[in-house]
Protein backbone atom coordinates (compact mmCIF):
# COMPACT_ATOMS: atom_id res chain seq x y z
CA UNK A 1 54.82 38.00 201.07
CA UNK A 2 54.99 40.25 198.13
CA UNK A 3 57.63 43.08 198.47
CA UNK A 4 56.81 45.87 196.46
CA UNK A 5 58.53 48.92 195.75
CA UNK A 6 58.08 52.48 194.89
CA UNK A 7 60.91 55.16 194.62
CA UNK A 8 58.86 57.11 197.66
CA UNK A 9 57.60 54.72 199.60
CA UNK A 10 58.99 50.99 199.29
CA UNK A 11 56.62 48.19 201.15
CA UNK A 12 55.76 45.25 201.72
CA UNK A 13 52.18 43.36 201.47
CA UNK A 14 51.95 40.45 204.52
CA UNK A 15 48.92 38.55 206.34
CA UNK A 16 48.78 39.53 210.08
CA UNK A 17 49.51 36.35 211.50
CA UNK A 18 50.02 37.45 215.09
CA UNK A 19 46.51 37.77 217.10
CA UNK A 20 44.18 35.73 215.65
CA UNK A 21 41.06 34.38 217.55
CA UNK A 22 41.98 30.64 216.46
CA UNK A 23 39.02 29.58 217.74
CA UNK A 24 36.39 31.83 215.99
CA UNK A 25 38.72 31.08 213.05
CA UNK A 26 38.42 27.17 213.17
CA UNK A 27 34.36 27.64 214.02
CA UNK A 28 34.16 29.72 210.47
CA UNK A 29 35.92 26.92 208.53
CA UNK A 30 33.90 24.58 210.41
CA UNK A 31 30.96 26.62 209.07
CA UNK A 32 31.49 27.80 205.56
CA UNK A 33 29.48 26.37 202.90
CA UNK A 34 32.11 24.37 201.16
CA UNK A 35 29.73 21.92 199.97
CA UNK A 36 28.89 24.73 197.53
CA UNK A 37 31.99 24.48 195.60
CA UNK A 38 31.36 20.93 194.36
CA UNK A 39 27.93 22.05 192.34
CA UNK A 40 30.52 22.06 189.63
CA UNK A 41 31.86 19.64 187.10
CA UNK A 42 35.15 21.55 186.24
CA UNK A 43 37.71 20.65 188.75
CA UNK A 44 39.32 24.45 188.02
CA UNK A 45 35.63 25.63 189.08
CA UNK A 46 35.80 23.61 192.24
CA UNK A 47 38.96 24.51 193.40
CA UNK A 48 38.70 28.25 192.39
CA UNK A 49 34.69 28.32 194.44
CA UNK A 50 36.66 26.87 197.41
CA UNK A 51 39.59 29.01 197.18
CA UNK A 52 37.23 31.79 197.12
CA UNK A 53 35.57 31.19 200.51
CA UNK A 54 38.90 29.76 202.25
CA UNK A 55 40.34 33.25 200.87
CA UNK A 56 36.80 35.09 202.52
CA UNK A 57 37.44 33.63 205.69
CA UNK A 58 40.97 34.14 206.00
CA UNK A 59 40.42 37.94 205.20
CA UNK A 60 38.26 38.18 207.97
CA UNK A 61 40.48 36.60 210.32
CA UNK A 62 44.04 37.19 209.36
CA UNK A 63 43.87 40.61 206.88
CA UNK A 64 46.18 41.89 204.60
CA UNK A 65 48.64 44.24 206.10
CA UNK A 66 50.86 46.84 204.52
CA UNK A 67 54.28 48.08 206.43
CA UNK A 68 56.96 50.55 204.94
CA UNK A 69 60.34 49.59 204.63
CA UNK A 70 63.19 52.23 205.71
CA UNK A 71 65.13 51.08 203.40
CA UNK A 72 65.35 49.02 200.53
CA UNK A 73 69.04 48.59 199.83
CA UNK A 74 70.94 48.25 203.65
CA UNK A 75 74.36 49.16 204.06
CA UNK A 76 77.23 46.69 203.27
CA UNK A 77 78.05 46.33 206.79
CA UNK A 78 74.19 45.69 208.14
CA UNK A 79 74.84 41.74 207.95
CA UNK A 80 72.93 39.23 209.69
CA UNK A 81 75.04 39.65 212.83
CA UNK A 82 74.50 43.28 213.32
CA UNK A 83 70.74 43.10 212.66
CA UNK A 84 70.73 39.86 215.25
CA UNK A 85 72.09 42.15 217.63
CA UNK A 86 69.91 45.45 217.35
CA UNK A 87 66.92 42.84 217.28
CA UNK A 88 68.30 41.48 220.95
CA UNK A 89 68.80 45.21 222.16
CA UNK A 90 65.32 46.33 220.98
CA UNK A 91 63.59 43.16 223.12
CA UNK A 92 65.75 43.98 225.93
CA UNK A 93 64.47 47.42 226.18
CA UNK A 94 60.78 46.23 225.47
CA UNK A 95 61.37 43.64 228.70
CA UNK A 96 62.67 46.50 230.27
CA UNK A 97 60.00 48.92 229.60
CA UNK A 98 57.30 46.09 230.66
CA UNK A 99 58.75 44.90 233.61
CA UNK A 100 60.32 47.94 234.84
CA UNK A 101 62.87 46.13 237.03
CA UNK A 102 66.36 47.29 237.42
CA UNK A 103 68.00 44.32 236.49
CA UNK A 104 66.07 44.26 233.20
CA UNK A 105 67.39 47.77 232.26
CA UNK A 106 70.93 47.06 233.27
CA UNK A 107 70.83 44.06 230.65
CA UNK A 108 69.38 46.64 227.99
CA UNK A 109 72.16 49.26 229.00
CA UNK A 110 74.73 46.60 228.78
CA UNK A 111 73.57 45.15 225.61
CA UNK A 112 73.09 48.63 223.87
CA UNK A 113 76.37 50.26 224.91
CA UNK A 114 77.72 46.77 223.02
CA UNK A 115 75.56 47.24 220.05
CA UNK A 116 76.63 50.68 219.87
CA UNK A 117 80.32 49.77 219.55
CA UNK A 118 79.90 47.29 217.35
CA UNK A 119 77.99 48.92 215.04
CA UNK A 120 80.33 52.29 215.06
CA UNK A 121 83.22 50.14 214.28
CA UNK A 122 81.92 48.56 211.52
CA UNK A 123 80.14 52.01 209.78
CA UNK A 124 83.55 53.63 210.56
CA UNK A 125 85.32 50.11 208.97
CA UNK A 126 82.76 50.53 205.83
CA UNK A 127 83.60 54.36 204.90
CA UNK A 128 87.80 53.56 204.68
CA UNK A 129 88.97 52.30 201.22
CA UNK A 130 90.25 49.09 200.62
């Protein structure tokens, strides 16, 4: 993962990892010509020919992806804990949303009216001086 950074636009550069057909994937390694990287004598040659199509293939089945970061420097306060917790509230309303079911949205209500609290305290905590 590289993690670049502009003073616009900061990003970062990943390999979509998520929905790939594994099959078709494992049929085009099973396929690629990698008996074409050992015409050479060079070992560097060989390894840089079969990098080449491994990196061809994986392109084609897992491709770069770019994604903007909000920000690049979080707040003090936005430690591990809190960002464990908005994670949990944003699945429980995606649950919510997919299931529809009452129960499901009272466990998102519940959970956000926590995360809400806890958050306010600590970005009120944050602003007092020491």
């Amino acid at each position: 993962m590289n993690l670049e950074s502009s003073p616009t636009n900061p990003s970062i550069k990943y390999r979509d990892t998520k929905r790939p057909d594994e099959e078709k994937f494992k049929s085009a390694l099973h396929q690629a010509p990698w008996n074409t990287a050992f015409v050479f004598e060079d070992n560097d040659n060989i390894v840089d020919s079969w990098e080449q199509i491994f990196i061809s293939i994986l392109d084609q089945y897992c491709p770069w992806r770019e994604k903007r970061i909000k920000r690049a420097n979080q707040s003090p306060w936005m430690t591990k804990p809190v960002l464990k917790q908005l994670q949990t509230r944003d699945h429980l309303l995606k649950v919510a949303r997919r299931s529809d079911n009452n129960d499901d949205w009272k466990k998102y209500r519940t959970d956000r009216n926590e995360a809400v609290l806890f958050y306010g305290q600590l970005s009120v905590n944050s602003t007092q001086p020491l």
